[in-house]
C-alpha atoms as a PDB file:
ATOM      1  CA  UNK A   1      10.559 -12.614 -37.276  1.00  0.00           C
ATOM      2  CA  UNK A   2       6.866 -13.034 -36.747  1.00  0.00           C
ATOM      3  CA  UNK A   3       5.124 -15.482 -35.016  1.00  0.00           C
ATOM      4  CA  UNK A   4       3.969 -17.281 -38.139  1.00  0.00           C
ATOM      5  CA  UNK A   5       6.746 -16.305 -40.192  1.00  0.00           C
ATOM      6  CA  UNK A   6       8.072 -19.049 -42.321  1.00  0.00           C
ATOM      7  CA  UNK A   7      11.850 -18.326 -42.115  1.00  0.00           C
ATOM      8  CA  UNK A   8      13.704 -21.498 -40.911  1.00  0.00           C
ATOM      9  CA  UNK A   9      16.208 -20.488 -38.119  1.00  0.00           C
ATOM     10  CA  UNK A  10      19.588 -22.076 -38.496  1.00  0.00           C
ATOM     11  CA  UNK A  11      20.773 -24.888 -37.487  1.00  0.00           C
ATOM     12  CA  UNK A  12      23.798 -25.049 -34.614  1.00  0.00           C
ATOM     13  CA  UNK A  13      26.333 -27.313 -34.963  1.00  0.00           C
ATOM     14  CA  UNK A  14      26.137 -30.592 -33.133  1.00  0.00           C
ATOM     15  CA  UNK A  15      28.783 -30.506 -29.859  1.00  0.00           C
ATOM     16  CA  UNK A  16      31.765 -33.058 -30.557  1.00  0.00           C
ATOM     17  CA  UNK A  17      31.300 -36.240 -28.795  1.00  0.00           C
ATOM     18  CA  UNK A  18      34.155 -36.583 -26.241  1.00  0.00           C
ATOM     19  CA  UNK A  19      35.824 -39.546 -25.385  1.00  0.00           C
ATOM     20  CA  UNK A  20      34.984 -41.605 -22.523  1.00  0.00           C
ATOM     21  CA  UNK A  21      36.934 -42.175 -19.635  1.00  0.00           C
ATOM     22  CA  UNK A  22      39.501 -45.395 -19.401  1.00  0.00           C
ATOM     23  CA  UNK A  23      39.004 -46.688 -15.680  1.00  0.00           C
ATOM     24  CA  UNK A  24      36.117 -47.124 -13.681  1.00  0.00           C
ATOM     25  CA  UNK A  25      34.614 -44.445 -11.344  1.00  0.00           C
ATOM     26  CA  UNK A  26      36.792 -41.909 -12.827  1.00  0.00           C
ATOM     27  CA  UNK A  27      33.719 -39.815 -13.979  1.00  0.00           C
ATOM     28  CA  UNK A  28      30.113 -40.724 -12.428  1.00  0.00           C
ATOM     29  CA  UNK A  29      26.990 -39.330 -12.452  1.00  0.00           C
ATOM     30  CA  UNK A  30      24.437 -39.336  -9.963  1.00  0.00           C
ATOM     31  CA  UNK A  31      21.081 -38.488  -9.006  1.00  0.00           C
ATOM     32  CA  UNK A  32      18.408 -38.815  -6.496  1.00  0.00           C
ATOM     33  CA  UNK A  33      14.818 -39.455  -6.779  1.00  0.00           C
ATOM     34  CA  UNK A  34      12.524 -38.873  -3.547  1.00  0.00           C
ATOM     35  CA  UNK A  35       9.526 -40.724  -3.360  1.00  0.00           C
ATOM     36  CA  UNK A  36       7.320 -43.031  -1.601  1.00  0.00           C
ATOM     37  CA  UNK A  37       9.290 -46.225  -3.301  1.00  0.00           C
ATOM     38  CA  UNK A  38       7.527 -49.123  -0.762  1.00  0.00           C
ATOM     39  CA  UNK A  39       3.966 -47.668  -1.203  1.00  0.00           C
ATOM     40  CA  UNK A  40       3.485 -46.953   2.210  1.00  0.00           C
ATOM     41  CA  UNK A  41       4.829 -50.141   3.532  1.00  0.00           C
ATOM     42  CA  UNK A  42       7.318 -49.054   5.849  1.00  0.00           C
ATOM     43  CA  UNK A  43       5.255 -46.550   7.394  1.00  0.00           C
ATOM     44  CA  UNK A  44       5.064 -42.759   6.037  1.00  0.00           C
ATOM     45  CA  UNK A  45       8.592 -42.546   4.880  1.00  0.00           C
ATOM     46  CA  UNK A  46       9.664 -41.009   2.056  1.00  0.00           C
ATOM     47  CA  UNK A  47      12.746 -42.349   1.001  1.00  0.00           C
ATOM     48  CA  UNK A  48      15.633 -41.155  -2.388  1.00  0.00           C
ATOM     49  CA  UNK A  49      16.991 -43.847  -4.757  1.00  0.00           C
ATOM     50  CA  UNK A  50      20.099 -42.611  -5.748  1.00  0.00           C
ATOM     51  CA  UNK A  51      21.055 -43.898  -9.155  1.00  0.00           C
ATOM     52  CA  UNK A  52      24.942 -43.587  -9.990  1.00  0.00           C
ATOM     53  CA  UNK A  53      26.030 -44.146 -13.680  1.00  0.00           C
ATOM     54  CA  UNK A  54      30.130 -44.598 -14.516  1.00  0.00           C
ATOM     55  CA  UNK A  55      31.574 -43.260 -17.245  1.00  0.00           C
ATOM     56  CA  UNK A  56      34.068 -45.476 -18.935  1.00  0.00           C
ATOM     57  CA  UNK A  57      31.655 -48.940 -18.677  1.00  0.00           C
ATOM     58  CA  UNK A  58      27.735 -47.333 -18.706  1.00  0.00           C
ATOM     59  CA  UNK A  59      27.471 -49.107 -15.298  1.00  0.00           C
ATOM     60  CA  UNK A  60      24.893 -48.955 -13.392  1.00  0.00           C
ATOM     61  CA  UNK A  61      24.381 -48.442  -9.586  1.00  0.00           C
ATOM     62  CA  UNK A  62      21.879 -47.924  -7.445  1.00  0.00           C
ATOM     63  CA  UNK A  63      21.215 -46.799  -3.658  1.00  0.00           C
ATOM     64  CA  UNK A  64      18.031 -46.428  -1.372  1.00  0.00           C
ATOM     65  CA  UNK A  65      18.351 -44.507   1.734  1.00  0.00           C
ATOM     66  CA  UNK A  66      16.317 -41.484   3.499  1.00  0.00           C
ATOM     67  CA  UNK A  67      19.010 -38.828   2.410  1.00  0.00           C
ATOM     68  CA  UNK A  68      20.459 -38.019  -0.620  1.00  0.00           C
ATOM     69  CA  UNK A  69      23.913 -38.805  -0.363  1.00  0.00           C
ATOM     70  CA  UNK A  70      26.634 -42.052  -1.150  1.00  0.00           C
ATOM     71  CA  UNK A  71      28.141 -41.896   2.327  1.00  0.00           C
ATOM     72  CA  UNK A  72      27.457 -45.696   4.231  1.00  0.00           C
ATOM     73  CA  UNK A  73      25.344 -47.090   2.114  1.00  0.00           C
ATOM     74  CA  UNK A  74      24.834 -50.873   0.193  1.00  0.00           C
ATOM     75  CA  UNK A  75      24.645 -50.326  -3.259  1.00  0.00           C
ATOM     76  CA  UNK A  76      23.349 -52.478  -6.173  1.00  0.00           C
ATOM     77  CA  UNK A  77      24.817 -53.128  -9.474  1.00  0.00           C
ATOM     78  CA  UNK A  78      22.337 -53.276 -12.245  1.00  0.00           C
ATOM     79  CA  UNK A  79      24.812 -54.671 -14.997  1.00  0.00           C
ATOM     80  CA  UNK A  80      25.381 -57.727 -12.962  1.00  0.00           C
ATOM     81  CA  UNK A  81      24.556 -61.097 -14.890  1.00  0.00           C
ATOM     82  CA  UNK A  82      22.736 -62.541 -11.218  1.00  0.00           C
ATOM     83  CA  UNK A  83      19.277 -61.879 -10.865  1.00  0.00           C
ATOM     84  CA  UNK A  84      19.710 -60.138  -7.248  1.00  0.00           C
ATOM     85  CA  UNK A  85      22.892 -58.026  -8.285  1.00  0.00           C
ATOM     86  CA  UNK A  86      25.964 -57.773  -6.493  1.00  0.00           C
ATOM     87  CA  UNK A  87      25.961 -55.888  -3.311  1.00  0.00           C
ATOM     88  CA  UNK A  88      28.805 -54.293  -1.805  1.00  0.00           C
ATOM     89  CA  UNK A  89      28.995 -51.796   1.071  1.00  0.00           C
ATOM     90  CA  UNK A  90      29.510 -48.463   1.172  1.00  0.00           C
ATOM     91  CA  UNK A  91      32.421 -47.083   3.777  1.00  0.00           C
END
């Protein structure tokens, strides 16, 4: 097939939606974002906002720290109905 060529390619078959999970934090997904979140506020630090989504409820979560990882940290729940969000620690 050239480049031009006016052949249509075929179509795959769309993957089969999969159940969610039934409890919360069964299944999460994360992932960090470095970047310089305070604008230069605190100095020249660079820090990773770690977003965490569950599974079963489309929660949520979020984290700000200097390393990309859950261990000790607060984290903040975006589906929250307060306007701060709750905040619970991390052990």
């Amino acid at each position: 097939m050239g480049l031009w060529s006016r052949a249509r390619k075929r179509k795959s078959k769309q993957h089969q939606r999969r159940e969610r999970h039934d409890h919360f934090g069964e299944l999460v997904q994360l992932d960090g974002s470095f970047h310089d979140w305070f604008e230069g506020r605190d100095g020249v630090r660079r820090d990773c906002l770690m977003t965490i989504v569950d599974d079963a409820t489309s929660r949520t979560l979020l984290s700000m720290g200097r390393e990309e990882t859950t261990m000790r940290r607060d984290v903040y729940d975006l589906s929250s109905t307060t306007t701060e969000g709750d905040i619970s620690n991390g052990a």
